[in-house]
Protein backbone atom coordinates (compact mmCIF):
# COMPACT_ATOMS: atom_id res chain seq x y z
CA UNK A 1 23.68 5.19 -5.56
CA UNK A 2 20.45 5.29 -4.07
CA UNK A 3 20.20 6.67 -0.62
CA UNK A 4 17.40 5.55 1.92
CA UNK A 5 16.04 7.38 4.63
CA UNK A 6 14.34 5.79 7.66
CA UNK A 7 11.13 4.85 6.50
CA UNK A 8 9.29 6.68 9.99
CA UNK A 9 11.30 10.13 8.28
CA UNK A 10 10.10 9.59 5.17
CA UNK A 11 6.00 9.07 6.11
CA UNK A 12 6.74 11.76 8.54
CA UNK A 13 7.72 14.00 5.63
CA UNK A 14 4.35 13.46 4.44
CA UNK A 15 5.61 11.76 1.58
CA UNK A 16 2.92 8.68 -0.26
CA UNK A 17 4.79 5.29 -0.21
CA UNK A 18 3.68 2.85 -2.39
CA UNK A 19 4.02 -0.78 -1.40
CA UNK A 20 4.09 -4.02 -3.47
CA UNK A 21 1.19 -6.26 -4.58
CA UNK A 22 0.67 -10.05 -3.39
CA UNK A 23 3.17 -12.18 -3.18
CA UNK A 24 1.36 -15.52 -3.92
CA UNK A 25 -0.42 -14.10 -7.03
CA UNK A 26 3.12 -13.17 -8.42
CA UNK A 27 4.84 -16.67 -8.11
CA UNK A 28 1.33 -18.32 -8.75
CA UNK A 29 1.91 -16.33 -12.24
CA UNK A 30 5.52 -17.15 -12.43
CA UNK A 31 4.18 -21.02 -12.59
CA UNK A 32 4.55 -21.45 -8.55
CA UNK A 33 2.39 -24.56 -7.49
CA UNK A 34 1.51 -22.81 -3.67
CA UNK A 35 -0.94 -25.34 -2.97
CA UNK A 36 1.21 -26.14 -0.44
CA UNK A 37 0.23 -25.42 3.11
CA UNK A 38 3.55 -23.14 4.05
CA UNK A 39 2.04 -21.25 0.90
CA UNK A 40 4.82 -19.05 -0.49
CA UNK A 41 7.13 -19.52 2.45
CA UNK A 42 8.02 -22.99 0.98
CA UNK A 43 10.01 -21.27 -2.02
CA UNK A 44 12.47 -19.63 0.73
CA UNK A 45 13.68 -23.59 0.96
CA UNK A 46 13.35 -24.47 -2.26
CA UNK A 47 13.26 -21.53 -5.09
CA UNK A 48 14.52 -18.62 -3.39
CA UNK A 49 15.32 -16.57 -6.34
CA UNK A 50 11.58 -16.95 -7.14
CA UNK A 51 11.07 -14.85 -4.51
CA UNK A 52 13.47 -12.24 -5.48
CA UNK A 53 12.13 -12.17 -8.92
CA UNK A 54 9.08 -11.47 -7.91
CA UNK A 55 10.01 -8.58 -5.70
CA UNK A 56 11.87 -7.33 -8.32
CA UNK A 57 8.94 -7.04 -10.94
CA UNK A 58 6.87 -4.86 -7.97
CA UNK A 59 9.58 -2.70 -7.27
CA UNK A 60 10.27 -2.20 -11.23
CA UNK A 61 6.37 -1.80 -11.67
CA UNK A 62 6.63 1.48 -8.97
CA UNK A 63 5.79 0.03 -5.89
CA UNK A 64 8.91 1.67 -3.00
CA UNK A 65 8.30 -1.07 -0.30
CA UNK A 66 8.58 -4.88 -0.52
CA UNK A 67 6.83 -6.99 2.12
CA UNK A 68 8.50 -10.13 2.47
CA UNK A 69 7.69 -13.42 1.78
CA UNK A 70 7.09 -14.49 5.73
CA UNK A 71 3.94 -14.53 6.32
CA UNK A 72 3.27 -17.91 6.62
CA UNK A 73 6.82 -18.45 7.68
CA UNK A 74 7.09 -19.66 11.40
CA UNK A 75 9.00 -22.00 13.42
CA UNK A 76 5.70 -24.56 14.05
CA UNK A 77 4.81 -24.47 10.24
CA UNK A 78 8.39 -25.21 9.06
CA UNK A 79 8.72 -28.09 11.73
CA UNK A 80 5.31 -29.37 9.99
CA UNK A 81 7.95 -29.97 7.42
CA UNK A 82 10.84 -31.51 9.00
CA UNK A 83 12.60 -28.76 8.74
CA UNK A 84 14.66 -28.05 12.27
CA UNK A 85 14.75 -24.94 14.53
CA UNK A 86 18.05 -23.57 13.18
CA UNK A 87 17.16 -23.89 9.35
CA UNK A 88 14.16 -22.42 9.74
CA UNK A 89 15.69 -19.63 11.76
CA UNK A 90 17.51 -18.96 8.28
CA UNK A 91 14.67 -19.23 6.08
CA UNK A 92 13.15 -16.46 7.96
CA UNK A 93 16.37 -14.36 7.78
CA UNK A 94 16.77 -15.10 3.93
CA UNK A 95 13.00 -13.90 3.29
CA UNK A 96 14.16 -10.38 4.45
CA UNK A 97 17.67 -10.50 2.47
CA UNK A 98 15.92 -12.06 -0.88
CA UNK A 99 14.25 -8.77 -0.39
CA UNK A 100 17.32 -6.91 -0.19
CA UNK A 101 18.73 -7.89 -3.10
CA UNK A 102 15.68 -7.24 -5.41
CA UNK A 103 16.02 -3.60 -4.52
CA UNK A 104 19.69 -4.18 -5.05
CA UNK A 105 18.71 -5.22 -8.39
CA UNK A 106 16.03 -2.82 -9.01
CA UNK A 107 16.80 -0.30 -12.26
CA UNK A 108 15.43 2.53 -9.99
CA UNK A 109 17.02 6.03 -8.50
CA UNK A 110 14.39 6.43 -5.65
CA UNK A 111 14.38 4.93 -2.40
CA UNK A 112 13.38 1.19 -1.83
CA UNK A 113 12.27 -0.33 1.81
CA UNK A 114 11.58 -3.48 2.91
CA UNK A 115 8.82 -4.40 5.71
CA UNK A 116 9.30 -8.46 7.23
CA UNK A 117 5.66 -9.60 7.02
CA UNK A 118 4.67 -10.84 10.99
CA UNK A 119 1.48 -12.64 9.60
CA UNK A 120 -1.17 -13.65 12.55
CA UNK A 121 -1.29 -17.27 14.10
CA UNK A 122 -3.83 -18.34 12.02
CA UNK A 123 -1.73 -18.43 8.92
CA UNK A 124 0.26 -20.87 10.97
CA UNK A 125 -2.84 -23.31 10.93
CA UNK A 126 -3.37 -22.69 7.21
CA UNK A 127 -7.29 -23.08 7.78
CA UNK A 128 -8.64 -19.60 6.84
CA UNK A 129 -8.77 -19.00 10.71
CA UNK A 130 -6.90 -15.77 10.21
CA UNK A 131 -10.02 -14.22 8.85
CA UNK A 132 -11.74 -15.27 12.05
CA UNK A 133 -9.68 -15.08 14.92
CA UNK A 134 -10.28 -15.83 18.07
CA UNK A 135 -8.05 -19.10 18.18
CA UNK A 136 -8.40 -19.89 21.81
CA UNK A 137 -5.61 -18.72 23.10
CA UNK A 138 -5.01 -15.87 25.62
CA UNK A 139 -2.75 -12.68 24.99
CA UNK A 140 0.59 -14.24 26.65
CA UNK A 141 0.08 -17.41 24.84
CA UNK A 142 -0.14 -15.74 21.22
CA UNK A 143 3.31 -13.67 22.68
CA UNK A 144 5.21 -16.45 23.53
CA UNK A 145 3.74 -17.50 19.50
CA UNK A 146 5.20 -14.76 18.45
CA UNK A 147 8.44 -13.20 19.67
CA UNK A 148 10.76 -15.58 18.47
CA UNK A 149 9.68 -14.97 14.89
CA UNK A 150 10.12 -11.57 15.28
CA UNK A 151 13.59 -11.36 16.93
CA UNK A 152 14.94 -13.61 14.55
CA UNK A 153 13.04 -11.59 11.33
CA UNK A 154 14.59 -8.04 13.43
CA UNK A 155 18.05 -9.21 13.86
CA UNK A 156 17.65 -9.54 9.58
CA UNK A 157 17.77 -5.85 9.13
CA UNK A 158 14.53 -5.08 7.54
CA UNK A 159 13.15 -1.04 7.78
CA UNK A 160 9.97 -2.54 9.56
CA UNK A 161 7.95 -5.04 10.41
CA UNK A 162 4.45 -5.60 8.97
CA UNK A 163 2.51 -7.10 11.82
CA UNK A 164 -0.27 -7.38 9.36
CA UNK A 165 -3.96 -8.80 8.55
CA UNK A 166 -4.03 -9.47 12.27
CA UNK A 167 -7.99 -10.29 12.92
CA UNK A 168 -8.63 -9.55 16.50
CA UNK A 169 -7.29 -6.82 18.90
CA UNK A 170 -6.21 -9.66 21.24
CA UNK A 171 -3.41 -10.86 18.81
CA UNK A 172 -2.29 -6.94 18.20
CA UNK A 173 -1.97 -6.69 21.84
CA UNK A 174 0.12 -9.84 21.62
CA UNK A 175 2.60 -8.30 18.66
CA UNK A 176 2.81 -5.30 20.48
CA UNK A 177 3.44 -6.58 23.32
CA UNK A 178 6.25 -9.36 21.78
CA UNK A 179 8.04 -6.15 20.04
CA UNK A 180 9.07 -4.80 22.96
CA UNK A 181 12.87 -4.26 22.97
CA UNK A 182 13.74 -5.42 19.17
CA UNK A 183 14.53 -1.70 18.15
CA UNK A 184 13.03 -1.87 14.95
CA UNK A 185 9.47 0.13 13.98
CA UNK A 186 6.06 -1.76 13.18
CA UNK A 187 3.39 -1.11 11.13
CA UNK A 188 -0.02 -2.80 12.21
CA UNK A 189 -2.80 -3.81 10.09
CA UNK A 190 -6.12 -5.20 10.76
CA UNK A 191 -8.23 -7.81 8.95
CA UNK A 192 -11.21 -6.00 8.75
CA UNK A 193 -15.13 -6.69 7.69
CA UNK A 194 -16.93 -3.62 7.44
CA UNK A 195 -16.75 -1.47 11.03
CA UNK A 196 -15.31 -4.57 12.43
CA UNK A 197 -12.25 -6.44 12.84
CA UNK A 198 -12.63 -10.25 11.34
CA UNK A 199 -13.31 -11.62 14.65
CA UNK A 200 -15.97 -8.74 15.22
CA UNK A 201 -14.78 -6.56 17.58
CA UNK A 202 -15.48 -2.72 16.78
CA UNK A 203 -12.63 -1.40 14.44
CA UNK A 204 -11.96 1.95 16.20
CA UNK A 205 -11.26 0.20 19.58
CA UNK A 206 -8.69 -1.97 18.11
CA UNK A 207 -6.79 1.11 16.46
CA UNK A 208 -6.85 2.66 19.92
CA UNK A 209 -4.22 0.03 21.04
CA UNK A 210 -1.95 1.58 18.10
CA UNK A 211 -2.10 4.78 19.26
CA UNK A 212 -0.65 4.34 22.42
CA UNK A 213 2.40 2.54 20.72
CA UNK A 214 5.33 4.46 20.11
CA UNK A 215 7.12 1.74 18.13
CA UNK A 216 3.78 2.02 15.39
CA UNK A 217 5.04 4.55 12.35
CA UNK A 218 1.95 3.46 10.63
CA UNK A 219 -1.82 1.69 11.09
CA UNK A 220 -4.42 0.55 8.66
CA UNK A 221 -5.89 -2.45 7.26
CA UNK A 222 -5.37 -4.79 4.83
CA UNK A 223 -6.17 -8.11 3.07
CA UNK A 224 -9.82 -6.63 3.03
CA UNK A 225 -12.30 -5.28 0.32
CA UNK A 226 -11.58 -2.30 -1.04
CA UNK A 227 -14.63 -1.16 -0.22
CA UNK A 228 -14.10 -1.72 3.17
CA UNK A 229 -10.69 0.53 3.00
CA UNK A 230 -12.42 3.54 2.30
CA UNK A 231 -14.32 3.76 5.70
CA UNK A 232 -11.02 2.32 7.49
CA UNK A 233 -8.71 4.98 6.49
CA UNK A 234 -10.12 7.43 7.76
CA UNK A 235 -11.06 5.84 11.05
CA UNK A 236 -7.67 5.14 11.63
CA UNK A 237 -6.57 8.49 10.76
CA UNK A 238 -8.45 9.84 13.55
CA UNK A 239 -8.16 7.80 16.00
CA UNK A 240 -4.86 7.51 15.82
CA UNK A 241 -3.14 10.52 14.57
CA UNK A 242 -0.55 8.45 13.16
CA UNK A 243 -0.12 7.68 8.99
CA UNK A 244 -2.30 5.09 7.70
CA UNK A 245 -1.04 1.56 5.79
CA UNK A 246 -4.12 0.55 3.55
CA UNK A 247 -3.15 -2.34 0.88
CA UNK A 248 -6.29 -4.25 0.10
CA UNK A 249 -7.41 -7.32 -1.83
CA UNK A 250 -8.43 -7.16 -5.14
CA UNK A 251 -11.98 -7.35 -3.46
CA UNK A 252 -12.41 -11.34 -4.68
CA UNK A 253 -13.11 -13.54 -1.75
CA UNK A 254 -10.77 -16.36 -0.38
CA UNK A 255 -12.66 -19.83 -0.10
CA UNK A 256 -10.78 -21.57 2.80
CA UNK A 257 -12.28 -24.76 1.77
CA UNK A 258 -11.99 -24.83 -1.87
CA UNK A 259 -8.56 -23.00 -1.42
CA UNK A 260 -9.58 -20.95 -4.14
CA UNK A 261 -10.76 -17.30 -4.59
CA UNK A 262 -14.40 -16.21 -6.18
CA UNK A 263 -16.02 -13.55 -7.50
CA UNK A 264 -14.67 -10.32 -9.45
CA UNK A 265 -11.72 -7.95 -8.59
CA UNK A 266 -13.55 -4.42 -7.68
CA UNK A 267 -9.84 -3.04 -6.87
CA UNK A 268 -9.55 0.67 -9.02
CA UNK A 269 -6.28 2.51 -8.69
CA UNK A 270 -8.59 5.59 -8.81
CA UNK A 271 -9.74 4.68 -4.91
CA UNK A 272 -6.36 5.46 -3.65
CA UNK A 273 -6.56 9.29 -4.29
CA UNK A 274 -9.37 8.92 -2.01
CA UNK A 275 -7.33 6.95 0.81
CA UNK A 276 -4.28 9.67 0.47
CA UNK A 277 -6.58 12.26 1.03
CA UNK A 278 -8.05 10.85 4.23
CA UNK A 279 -4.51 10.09 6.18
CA UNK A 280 -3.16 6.92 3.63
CA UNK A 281 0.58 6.84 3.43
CA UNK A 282 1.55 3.80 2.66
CA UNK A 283 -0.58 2.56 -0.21
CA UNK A 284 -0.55 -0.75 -2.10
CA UNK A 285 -2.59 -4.07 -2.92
CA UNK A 286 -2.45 -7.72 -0.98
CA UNK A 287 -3.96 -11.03 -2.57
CA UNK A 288 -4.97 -10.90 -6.21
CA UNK A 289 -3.26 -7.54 -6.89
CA UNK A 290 0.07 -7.67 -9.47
CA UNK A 291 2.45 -5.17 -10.86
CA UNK A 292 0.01 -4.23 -13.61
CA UNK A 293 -2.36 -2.84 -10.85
CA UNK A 294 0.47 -1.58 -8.51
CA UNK A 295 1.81 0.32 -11.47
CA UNK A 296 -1.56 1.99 -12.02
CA UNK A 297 -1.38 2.77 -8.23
CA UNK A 298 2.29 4.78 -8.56
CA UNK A 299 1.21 6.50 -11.61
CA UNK A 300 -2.08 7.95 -9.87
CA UNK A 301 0.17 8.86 -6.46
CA UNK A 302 3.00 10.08 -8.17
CA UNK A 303 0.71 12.48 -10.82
CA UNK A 304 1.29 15.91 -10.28
């Protein structure tokens, strides 16, 4: 039987984590039509096994942390649906214990984690916006967004929350704000462009706000270029003192209007020694990276 240490002990052991891949790419492969605008949060209604499964394949490819299927999961998008308050509430819980039982599942002796993905409001509109930011909306209203989400996805037992490819430092204020009391640890991860966040403000302020939080085991970026992940590790190494999360894209670009992605995949598993040695410890892929890749990923961490 495996036995699993609080994931803050573990990073603070100075031990590498590796975490999963994307979750869309996965079903997508699996034959998942996620044209849909709750994305992969609609197979928590309607295929939630799917979701296992694919979990399952990223822990059994090497990756020690699943991020849930809950990004795009949220009261408002669900009620786009007609599906009510209560059921919803459910679907949120089930995308943590669909987790759960993949690492149940898993043919593995090490420890597995799971992280419930807190994706910003703009996944909620399903418009690209959450690679600009700057919705409109003030700090307390994004909160009030927010918190109910995350009691409801807390109260499901997951080893941390992923507030993650948040654009702006006005939304992480938000999260970190709308964590308060939940008792469970965050990790928070920008959407980033260069030295920037997506909505442009200067990367190394934002991770200042993470460095006063106490409930933040981990900071970083993701859902960006790899390219862009080598400058942000270590920023966010020093700035905050705290272990870095770094799971980029495959380094392809999302086209909001086409709802499709271009160009080529620049993603090398051989980057990551790179991140590890400036602060990463929590290291994965987001959109457009699979098992294959994430395997490639453990192997290069785990060499001795």
């Amino acid at each position: 039987m495996r036995t699993t240490p609080a994931l803050a002990d573990a990073l603070a052991d100075g031990r590498v984590l590796v975490l999963d891949g994307g979750m869309s790419n996965q079903l997508a492969a699996a034959g998942h039509d996620l044209s849909d605008e709750l994305w992969s949060a609609r197979l928590l209604a309607e295929d939630p096994e799917a979701v296992t499964a694919a979990h399952l394949a990223y822990f059994e490819a090497g990756a020690d942390v699943a991020i849930t299927a809950s990004y795009q999961a949220t009261f408002e998008g669900f009620a786009r649906r007609g599906i009510g308050r209560e059921e919803a509430g459910r679907l949120l819980a089930l995308s943590v214990e669909c987790a759960r039982t993949a690492a149940r599942r898993a043919r593995v002796s090490r420890p597995l984690w799971v992280a419930a993905s807190v994706g910003p409001y703009g996944a909620m509109l399903a418009d690209g916006s959450e690679y600009r930011g700057r919705y409109g909306l003030g700090v307390a209203e994004l909160e009030r967004f927010h918190r109910p989400r995350m009691e409801v996805l807390a109260a499901a037992g997951p080893d941390v929350l992923a507030l993650e490819t948040i654009p702006d430092a006005d939304e992480a204020e938000a999260l970190l704000r709308a964590l308060r009391g939940l008792g469970v640890p965050v990790w928070l991860s920008y959407s980033v462009s260069g030295d920037r966040t997506r909505a442009g403000r200067p990367l190394e302020e934002a991770l200042a706000l993470a460095a006063r939080a106490d409930e933040v085991i981990a900071v970083g970026v993701n859902c960006c270029t790899p390219d862009d992940a080598d400058h942000a590790v270590a920023l966010a190494a020093r700035v905050t003192g705290k272990p870095v999360v770094v799971y980029p894209n495959s380094g392809e670009t999302w086209d909001a209007g086409a709802r499709a992605w271009t160009g080529r995949s620049t993603f090398s598993a051989g980057q990551v020694k790179g991140w590890r040695e400036s602060g990463a410890r929590l290291v994965g892929g987001c959109c457009r990276v699979g098992p294959e890749t994430i395997a490639s990923v453990a192997a290069v961490l785990r060499a001795p």
